[in-house]
C-alpha atoms as a PDB file:
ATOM      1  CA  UNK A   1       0.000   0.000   0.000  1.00  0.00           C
ATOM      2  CA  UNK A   2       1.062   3.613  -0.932  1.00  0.00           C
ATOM      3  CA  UNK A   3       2.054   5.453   1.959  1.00  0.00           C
ATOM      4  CA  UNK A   4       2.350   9.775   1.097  1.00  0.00           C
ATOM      5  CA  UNK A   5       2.750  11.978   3.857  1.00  0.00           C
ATOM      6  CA  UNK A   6       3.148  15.559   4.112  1.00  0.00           C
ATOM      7  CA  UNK A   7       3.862  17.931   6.817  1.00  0.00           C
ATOM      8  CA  UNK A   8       2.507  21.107   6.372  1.00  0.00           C
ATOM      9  CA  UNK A   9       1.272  24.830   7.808  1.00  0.00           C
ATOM     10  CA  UNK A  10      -1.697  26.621   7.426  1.00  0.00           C
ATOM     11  CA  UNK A  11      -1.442  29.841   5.335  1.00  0.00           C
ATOM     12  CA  UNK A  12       1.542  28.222   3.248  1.00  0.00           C
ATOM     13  CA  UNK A  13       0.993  28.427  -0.338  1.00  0.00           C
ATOM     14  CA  UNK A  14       3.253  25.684  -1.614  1.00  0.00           C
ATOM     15  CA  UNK A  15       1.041  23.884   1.190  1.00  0.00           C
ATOM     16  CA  UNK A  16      -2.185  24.422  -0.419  1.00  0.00           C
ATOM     17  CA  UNK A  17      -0.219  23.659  -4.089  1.00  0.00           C
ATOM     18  CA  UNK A  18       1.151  20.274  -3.431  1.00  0.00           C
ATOM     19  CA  UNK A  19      -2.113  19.239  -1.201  1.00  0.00           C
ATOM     20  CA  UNK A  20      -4.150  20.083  -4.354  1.00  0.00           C
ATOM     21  CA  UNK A  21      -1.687  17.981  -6.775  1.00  0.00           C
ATOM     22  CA  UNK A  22      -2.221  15.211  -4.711  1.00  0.00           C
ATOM     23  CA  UNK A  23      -5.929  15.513  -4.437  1.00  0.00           C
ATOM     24  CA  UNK A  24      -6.402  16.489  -8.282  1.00  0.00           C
ATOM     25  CA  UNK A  25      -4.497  12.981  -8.553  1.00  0.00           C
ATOM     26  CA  UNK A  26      -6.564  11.181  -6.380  1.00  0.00           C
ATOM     27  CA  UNK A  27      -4.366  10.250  -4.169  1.00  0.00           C
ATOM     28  CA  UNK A  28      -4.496   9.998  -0.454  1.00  0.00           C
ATOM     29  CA  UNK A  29      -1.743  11.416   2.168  1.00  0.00           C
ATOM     30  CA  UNK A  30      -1.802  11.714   5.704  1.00  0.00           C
ATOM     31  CA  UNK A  31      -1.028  15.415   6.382  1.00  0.00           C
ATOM     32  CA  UNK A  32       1.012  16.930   9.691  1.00  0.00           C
ATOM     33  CA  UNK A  33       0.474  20.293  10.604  1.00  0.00           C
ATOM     34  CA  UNK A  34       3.900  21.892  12.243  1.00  0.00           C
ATOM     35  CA  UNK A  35       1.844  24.997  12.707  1.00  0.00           C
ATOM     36  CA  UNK A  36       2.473  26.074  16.422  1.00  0.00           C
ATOM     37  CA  UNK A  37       3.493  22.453  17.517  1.00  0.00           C
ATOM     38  CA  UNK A  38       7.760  22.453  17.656  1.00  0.00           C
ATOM     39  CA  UNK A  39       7.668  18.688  18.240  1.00  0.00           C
ATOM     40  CA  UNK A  40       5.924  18.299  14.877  1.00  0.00           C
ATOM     41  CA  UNK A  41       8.478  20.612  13.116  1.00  0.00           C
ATOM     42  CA  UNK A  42      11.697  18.485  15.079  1.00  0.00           C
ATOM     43  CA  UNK A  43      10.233  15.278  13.662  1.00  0.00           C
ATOM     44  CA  UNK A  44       9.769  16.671   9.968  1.00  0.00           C
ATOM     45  CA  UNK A  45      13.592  18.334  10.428  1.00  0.00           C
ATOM     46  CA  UNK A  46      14.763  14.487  11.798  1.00  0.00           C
ATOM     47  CA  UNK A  47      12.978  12.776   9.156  1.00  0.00           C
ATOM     48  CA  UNK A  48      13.769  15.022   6.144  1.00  0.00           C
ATOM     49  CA  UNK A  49      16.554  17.024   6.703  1.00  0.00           C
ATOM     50  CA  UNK A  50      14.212  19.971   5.419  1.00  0.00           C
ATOM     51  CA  UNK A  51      13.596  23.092   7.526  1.00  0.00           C
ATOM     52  CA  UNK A  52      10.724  24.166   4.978  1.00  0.00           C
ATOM     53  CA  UNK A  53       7.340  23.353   3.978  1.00  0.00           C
ATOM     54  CA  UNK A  54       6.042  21.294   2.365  1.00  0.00           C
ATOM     55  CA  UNK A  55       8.232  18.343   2.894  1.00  0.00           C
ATOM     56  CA  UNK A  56       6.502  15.392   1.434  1.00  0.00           C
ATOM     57  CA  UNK A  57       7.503  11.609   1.443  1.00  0.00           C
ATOM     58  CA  UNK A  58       6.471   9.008  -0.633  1.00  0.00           C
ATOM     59  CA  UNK A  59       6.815   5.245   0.823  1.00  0.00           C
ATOM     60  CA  UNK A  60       9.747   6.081   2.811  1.00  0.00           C
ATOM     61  CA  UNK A  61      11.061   8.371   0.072  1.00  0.00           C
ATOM     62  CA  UNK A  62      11.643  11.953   1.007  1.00  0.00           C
ATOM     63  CA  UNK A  63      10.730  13.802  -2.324  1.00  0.00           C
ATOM     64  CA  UNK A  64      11.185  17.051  -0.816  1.00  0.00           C
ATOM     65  CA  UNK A  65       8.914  20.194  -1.429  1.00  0.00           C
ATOM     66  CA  UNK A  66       6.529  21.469  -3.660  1.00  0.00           C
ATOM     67  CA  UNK A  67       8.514  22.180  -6.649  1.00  0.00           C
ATOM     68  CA  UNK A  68      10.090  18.632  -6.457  1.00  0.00           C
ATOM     69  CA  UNK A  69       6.621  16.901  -6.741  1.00  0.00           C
ATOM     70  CA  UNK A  70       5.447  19.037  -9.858  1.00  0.00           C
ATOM     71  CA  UNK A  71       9.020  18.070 -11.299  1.00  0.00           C
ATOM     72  CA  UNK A  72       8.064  14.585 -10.701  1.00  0.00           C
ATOM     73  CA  UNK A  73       4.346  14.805 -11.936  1.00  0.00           C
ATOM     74  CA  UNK A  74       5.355  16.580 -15.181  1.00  0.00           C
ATOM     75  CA  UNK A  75       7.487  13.823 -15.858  1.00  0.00           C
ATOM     76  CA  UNK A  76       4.940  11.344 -15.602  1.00  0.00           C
ATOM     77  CA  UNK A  77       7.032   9.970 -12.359  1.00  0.00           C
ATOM     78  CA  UNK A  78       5.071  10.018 -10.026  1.00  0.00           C
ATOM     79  CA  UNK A  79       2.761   7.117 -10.764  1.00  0.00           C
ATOM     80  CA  UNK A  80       5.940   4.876 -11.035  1.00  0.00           C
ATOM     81  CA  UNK A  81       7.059   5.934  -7.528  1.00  0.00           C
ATOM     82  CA  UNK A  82       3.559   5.506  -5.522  1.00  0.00           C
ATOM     83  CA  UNK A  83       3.814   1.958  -7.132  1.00  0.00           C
ATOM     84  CA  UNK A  84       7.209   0.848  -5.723  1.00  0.00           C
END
């Protein structure tokens, strides 16, 4: 099973941009809101090595932000990676 998860913040653009990718693809992600909780933010930092938002990972994969999952989409790449 396909496992996407992305932390996020409210009021973040690049937020709202990848969440909508995702949901225009139909595909599901479990979201985590750093907004006001530091413990959330430590665990994205730990996890991804990224200190900005979105960080999304796909099975285990850290693809990174928003820019790096419309790179992948426009290359038709993304389907490929949600099925390893």
């Amino acid at each position: 099973m396909n496992s996407v998860e992305i932390y996020t913040k409210s009021q973040c653009p690049y937020c709202s941009h990848a969440k909508a990718l995702l949901d225009a693809r139909n595909i599901a992600y479990k979201e985590f809101d750093v907004g006001g909780d530091q413990g959330v933010f430590t665990e994205m930092v730990s996890r991804t090595g990224g200190r900005t938002l979105p960080q999304i990972i796909i099975n285990d994969q850290v693809i990174g932000g928003f820019d790096d999952l419309h790179k992948i989409d426009s290359k038709g790449q993304l389907t490929s990676l949600l099925a390893t």
